[in-house]
N, C-alpha and C. Protein backbone atom coordinates (compact mmCIF):
# COMPACT_ATOMS: atom_id res chain seq x y z
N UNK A 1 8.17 -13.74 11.68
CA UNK A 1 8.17 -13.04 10.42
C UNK A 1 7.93 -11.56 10.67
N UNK A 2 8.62 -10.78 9.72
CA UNK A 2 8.35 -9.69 9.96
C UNK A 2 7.35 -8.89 9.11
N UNK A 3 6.37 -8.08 9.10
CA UNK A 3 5.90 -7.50 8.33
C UNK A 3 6.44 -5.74 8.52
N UNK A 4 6.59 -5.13 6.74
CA UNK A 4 6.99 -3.87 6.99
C UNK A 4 5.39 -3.23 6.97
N UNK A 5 5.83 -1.86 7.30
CA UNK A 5 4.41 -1.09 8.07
C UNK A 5 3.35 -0.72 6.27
N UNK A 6 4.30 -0.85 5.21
CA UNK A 6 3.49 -0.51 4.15
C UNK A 6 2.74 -1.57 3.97
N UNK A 7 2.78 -2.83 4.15
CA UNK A 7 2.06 -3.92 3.39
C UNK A 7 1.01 -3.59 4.86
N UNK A 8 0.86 -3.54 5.80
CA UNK A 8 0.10 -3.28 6.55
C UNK A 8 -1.07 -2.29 6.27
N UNK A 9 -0.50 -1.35 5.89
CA UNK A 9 -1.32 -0.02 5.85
C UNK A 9 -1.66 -0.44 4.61
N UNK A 10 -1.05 -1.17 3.33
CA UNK A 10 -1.64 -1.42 2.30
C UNK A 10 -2.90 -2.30 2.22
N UNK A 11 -2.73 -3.47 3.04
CA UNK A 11 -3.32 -4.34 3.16
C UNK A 11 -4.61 -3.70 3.95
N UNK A 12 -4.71 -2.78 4.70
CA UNK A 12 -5.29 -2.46 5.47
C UNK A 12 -6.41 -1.38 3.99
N UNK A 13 -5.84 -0.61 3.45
CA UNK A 13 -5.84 0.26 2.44
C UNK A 13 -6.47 -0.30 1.84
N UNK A 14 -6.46 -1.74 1.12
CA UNK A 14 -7.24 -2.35 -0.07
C UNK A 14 -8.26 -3.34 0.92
N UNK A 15 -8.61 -3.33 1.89
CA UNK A 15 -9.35 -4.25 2.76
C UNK A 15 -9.13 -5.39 3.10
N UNK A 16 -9.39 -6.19 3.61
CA UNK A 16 -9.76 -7.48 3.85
C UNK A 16 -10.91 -8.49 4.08
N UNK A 17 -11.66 -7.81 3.30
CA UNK A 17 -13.13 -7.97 2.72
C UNK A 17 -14.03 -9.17 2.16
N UNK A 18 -15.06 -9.37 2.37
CA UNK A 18 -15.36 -10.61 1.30
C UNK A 18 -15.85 -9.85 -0.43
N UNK A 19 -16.37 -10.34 -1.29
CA UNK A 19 -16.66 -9.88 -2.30
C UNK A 19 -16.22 -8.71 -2.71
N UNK A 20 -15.66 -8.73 -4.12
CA UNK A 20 -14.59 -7.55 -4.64
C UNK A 20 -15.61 -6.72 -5.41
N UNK A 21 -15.33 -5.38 -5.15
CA UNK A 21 -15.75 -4.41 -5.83
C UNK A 21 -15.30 -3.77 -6.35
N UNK A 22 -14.71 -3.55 -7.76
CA UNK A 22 -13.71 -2.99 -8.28
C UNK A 22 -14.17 -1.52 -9.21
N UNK A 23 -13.92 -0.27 -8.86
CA UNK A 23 -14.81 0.67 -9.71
C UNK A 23 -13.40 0.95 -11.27
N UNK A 24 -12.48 0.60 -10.31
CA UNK A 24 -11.35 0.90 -11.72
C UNK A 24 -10.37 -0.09 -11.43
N UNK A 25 -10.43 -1.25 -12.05
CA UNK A 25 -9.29 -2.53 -12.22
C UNK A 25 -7.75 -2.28 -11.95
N UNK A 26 -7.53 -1.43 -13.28
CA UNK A 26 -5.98 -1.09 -13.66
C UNK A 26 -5.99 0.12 -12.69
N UNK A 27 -6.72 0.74 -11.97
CA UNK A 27 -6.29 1.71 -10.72
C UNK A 27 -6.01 0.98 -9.91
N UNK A 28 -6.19 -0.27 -9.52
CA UNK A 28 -6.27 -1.37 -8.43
C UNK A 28 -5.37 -1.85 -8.30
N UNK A 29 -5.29 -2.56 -9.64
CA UNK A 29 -3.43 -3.16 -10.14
C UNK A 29 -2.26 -2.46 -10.10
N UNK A 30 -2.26 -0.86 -10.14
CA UNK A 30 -1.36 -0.26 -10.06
C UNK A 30 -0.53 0.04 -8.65
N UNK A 31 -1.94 0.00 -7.50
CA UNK A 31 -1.96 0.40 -6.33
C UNK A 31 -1.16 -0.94 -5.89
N UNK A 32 -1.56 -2.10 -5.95
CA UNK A 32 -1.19 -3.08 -5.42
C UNK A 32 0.20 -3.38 -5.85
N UNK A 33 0.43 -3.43 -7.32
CA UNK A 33 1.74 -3.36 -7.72
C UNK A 33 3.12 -2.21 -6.85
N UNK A 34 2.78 -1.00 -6.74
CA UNK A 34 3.64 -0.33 -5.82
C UNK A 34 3.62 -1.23 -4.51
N UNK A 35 2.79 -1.48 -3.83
CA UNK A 35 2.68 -1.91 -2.65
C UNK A 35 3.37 -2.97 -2.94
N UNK A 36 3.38 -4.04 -3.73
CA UNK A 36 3.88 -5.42 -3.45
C UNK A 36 5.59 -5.00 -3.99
N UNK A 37 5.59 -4.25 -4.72
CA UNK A 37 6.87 -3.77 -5.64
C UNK A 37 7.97 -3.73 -4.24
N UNK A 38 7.57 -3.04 -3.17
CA UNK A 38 8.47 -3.16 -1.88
C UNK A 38 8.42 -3.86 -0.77
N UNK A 39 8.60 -5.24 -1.28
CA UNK A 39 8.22 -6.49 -0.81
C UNK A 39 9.74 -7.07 -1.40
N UNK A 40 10.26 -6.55 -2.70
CA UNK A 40 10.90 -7.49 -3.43
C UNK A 40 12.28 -6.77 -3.09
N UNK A 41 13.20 -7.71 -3.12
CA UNK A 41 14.57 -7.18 -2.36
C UNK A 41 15.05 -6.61 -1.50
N UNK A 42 13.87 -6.96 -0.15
CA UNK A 42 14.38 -6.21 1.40
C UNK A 42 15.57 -6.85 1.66
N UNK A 43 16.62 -6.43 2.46
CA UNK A 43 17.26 -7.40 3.10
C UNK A 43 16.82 -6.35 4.53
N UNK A 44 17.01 -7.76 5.59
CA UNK A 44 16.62 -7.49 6.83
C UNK A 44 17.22 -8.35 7.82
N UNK A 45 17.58 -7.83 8.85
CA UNK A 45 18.62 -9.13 9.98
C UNK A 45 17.34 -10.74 10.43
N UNK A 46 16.42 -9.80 10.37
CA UNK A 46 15.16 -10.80 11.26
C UNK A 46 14.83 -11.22 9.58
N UNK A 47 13.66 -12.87 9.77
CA UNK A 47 13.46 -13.81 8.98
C UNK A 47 11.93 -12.42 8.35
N UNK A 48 12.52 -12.95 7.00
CA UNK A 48 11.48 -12.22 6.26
C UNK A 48 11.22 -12.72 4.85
N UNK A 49 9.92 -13.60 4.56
CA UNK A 49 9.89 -13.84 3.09
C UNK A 49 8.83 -12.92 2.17
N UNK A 50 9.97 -12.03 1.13
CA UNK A 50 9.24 -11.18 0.54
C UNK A 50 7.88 -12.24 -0.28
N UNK A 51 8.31 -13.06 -0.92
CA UNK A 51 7.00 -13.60 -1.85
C UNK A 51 6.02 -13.88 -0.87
N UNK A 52 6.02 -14.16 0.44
CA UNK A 52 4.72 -15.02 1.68
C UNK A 52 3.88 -13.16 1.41
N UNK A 53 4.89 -12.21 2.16
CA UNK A 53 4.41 -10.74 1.98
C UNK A 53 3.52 -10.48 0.92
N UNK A 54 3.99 -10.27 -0.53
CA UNK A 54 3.13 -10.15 -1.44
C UNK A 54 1.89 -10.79 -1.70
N UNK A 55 2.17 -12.39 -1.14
CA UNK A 55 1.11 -12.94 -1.31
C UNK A 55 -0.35 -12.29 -0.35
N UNK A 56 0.11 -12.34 0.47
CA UNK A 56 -0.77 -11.84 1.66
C UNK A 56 -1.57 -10.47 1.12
N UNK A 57 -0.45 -9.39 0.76
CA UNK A 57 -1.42 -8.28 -0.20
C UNK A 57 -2.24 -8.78 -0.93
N UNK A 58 -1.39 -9.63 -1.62
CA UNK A 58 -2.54 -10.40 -2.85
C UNK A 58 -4.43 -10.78 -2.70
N UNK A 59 -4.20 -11.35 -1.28
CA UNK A 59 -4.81 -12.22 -0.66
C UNK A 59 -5.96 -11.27 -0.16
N UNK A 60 -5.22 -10.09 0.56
CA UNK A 60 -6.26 -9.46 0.95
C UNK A 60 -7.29 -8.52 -0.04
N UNK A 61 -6.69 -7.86 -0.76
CA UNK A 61 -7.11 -7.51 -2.39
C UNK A 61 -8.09 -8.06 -2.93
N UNK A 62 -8.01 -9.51 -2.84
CA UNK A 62 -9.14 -9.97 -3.07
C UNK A 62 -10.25 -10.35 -2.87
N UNK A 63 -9.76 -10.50 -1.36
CA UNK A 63 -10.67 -10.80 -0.47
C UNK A 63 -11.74 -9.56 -0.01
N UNK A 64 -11.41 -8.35 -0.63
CA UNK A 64 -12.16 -6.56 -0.11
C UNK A 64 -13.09 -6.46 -1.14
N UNK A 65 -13.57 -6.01 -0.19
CA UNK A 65 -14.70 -4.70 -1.26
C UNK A 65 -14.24 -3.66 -1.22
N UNK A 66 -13.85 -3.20 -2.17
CA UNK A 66 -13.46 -1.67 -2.76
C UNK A 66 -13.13 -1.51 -4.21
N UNK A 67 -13.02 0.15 -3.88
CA UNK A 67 -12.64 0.20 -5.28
C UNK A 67 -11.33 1.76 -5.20
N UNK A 68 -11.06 1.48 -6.26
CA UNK A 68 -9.64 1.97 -6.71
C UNK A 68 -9.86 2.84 -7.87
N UNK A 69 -9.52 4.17 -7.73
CA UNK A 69 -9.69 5.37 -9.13
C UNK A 69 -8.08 5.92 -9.31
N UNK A 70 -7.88 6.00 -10.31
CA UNK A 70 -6.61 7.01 -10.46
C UNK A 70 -7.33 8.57 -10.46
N UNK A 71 -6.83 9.40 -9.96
CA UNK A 71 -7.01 10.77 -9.24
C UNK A 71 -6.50 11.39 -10.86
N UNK A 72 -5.36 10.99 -10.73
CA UNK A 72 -4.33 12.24 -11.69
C UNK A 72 -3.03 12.25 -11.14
N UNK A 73 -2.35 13.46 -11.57
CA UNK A 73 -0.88 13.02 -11.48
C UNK A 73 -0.31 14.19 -10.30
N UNK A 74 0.03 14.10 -9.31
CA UNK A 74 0.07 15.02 -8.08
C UNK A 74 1.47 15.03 -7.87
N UNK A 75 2.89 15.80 -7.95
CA UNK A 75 4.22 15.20 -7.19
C UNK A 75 3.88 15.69 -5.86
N UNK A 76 5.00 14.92 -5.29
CA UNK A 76 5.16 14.48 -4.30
C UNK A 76 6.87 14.34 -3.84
N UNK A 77 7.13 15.85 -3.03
CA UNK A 77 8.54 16.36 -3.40
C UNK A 77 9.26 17.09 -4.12
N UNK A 78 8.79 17.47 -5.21
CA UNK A 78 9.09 17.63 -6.76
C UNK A 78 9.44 16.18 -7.57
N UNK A 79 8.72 15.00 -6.88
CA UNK A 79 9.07 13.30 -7.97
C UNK A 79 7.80 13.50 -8.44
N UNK A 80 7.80 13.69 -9.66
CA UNK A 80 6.60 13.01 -10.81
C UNK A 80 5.43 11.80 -9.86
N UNK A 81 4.53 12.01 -10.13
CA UNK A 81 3.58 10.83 -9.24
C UNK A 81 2.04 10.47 -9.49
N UNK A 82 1.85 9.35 -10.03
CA UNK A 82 0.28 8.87 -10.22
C UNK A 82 -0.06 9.34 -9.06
N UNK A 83 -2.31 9.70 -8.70
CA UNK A 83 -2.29 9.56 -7.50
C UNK A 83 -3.69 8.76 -7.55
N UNK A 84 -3.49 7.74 -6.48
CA UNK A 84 -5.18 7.29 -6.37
C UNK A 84 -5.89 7.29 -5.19
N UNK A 85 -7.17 7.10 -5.33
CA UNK A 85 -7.89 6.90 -4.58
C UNK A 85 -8.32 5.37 -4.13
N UNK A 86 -8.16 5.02 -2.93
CA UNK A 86 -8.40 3.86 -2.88
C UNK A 86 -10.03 3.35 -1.54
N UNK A 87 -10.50 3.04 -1.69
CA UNK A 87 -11.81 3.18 -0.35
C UNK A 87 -12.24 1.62 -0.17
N UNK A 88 -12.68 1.14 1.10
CA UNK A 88 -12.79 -0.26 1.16
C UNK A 88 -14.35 0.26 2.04
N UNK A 89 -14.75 -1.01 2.51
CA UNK A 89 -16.07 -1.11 3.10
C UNK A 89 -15.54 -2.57 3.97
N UNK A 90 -16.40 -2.53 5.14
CA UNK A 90 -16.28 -3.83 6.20
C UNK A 90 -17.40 -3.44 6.73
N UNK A 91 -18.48 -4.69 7.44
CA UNK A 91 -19.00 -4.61 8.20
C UNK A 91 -18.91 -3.98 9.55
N UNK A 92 -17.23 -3.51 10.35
CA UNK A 92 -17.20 -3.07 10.92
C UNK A 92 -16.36 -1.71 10.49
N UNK A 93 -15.71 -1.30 9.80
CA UNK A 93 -14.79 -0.58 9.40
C UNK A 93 -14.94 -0.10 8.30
N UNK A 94 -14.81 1.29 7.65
CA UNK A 94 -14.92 1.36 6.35
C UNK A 94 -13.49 2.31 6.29
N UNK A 95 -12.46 2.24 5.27
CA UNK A 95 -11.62 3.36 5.12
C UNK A 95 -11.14 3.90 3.86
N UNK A 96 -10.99 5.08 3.56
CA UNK A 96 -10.75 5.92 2.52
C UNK A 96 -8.74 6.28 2.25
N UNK A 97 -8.39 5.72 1.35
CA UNK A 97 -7.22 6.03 1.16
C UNK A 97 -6.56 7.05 0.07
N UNK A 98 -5.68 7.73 0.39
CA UNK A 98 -4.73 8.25 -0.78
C UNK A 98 -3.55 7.65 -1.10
N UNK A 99 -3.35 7.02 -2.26
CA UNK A 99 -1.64 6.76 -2.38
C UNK A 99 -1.01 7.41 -3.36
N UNK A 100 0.39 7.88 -3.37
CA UNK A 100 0.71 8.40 -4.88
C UNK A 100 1.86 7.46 -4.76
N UNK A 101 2.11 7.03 -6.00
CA UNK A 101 3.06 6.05 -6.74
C UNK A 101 4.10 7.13 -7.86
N UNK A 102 5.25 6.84 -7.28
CA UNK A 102 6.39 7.44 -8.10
C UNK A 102 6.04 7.09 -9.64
N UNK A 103 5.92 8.17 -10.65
CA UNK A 103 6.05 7.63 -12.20
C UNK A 103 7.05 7.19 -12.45
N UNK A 104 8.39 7.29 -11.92
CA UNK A 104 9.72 6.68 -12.35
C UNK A 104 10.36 5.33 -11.76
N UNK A 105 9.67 5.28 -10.48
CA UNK A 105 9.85 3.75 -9.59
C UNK A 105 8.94 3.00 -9.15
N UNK A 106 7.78 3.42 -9.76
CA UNK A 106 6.60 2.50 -8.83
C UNK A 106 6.76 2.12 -8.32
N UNK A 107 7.07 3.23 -7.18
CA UNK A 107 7.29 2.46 -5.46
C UNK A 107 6.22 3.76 -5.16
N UNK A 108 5.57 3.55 -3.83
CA UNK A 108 4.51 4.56 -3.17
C UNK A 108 5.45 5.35 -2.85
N UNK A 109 5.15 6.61 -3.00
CA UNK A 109 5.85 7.96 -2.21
C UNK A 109 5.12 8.41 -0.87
N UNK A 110 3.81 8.26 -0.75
CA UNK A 110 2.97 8.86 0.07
C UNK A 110 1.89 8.28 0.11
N UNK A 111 1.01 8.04 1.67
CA UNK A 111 0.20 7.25 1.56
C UNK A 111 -0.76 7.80 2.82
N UNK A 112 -1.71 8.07 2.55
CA UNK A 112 -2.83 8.90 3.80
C UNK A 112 -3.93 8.19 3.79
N UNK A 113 -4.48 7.83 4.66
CA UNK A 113 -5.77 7.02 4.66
C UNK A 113 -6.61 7.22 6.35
N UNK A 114 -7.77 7.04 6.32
CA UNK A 114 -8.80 7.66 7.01
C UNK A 114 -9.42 6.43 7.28
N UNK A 115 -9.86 5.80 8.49
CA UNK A 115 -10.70 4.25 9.03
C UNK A 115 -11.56 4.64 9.80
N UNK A 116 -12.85 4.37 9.36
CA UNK A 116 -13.92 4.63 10.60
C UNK A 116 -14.27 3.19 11.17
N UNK A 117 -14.11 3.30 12.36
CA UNK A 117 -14.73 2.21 12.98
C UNK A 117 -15.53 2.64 13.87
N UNK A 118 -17.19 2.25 14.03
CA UNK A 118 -18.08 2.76 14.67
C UNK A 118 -18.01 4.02 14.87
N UNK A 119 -17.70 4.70 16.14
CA UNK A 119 -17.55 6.71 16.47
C UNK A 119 -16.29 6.54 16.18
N UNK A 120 -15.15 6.05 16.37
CA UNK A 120 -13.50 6.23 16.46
C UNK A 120 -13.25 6.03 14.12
N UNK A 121 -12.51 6.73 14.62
CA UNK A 121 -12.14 7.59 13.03
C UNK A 121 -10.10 7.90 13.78
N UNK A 122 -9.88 6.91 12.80
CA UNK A 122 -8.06 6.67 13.11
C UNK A 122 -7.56 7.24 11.26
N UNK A 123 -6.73 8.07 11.64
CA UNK A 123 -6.24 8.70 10.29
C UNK A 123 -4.42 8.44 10.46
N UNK A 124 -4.04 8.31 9.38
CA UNK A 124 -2.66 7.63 9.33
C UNK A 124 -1.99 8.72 7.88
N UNK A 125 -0.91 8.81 7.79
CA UNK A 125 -0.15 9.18 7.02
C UNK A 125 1.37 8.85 7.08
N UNK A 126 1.70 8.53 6.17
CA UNK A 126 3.42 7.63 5.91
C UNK A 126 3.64 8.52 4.52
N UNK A 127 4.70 8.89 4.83
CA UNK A 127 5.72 9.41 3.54
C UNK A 127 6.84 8.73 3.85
N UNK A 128 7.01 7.90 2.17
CA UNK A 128 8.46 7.30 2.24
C UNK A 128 9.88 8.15 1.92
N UNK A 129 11.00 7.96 2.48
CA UNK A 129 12.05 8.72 1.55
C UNK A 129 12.62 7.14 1.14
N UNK A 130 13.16 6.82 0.01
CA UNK A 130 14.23 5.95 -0.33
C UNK A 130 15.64 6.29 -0.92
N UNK A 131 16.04 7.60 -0.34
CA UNK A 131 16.84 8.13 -0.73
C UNK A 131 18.13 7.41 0.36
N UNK A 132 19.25 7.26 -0.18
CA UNK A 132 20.40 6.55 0.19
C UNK A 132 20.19 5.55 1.60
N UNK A 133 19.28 4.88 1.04
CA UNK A 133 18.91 3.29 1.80
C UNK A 133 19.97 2.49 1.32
N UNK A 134 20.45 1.83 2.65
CA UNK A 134 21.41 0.59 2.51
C UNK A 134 21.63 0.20 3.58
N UNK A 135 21.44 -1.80 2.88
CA UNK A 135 21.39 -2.39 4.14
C UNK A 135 22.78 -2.37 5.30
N UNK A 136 22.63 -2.93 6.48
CA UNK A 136 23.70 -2.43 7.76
C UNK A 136 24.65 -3.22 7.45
N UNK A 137 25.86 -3.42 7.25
CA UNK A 137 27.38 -3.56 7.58
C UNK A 137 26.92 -5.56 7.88
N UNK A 138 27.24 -6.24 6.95
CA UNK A 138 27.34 -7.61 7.65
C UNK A 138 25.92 -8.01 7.14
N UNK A 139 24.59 -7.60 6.73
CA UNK A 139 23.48 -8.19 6.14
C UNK A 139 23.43 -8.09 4.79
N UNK A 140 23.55 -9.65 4.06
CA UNK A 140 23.29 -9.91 2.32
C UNK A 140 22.36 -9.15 1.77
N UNK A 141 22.99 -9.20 0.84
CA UNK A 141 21.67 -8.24 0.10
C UNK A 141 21.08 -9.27 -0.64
């Protein structure tokens, strides 16, 4: 199976935690919704089930402690864009995220996040383009 690098960094983003701590619900739901939102209609040559994917966000979401704020509205490019804050906690790991979510596609545009583990502090940043994506010559859509 394949996993794409957003449900990773998402999953990673909303924790994988025991007991949920939620400081803003519908900031939470929104975050996760972009994230799972590009899960749905990949096509890809290698075996990939978008619903197992989502679930797994799902899964981990619930499984975290964190919490989720909407920031305000930041673009990103000149695209219109929610932005939130997202922060988890682990016994070994704690990490601080930014995502902004397109207002017109709730799909993530941009996604920065910060992981401390013990002294090591790993910082990540992904900007998506989905501008004239299409799948290769010979794969169903």
């Amino acid at each position: 199976m394949r996993t794409t690098p957003v449900l990773v960094l998402g999953a990673m983003a909303l924790g994988a935690l025991p007991s949920a701590v939620r400081a803003d619900d519908a900031a939470c739901q929104a975050v996760l919704a972009a994230i799972i939102k590009q899960t749905r209609g990949h096509w890809t040559a290698s075996p990939y089930d978008g619903a197992k994917a989502a679930e797994n966000v799902r899964a981990a979401m619930q499984k975290a402690e964190h919490s989720c704020t909407r920031v305000g509205s930041e673009p990103v490019d000149g695209q219109p864009a929610e932005l939130y804050s997202v922060k988890s906690k682990a016994a070994t790991s704690d990490s601080d995220a930014r995502v902004w979510i397109s207002s017109a596609t709730g799909l993530p545009l941009r996604h920065n996040m910060t992981m401390e583990q013990g002294a090591n502090q790993v910082k990540s940043v992904v900007q998506y383009d989905y501008t004239d994506v299409r799948a290769p010559a010979g794969v169903p859509r």
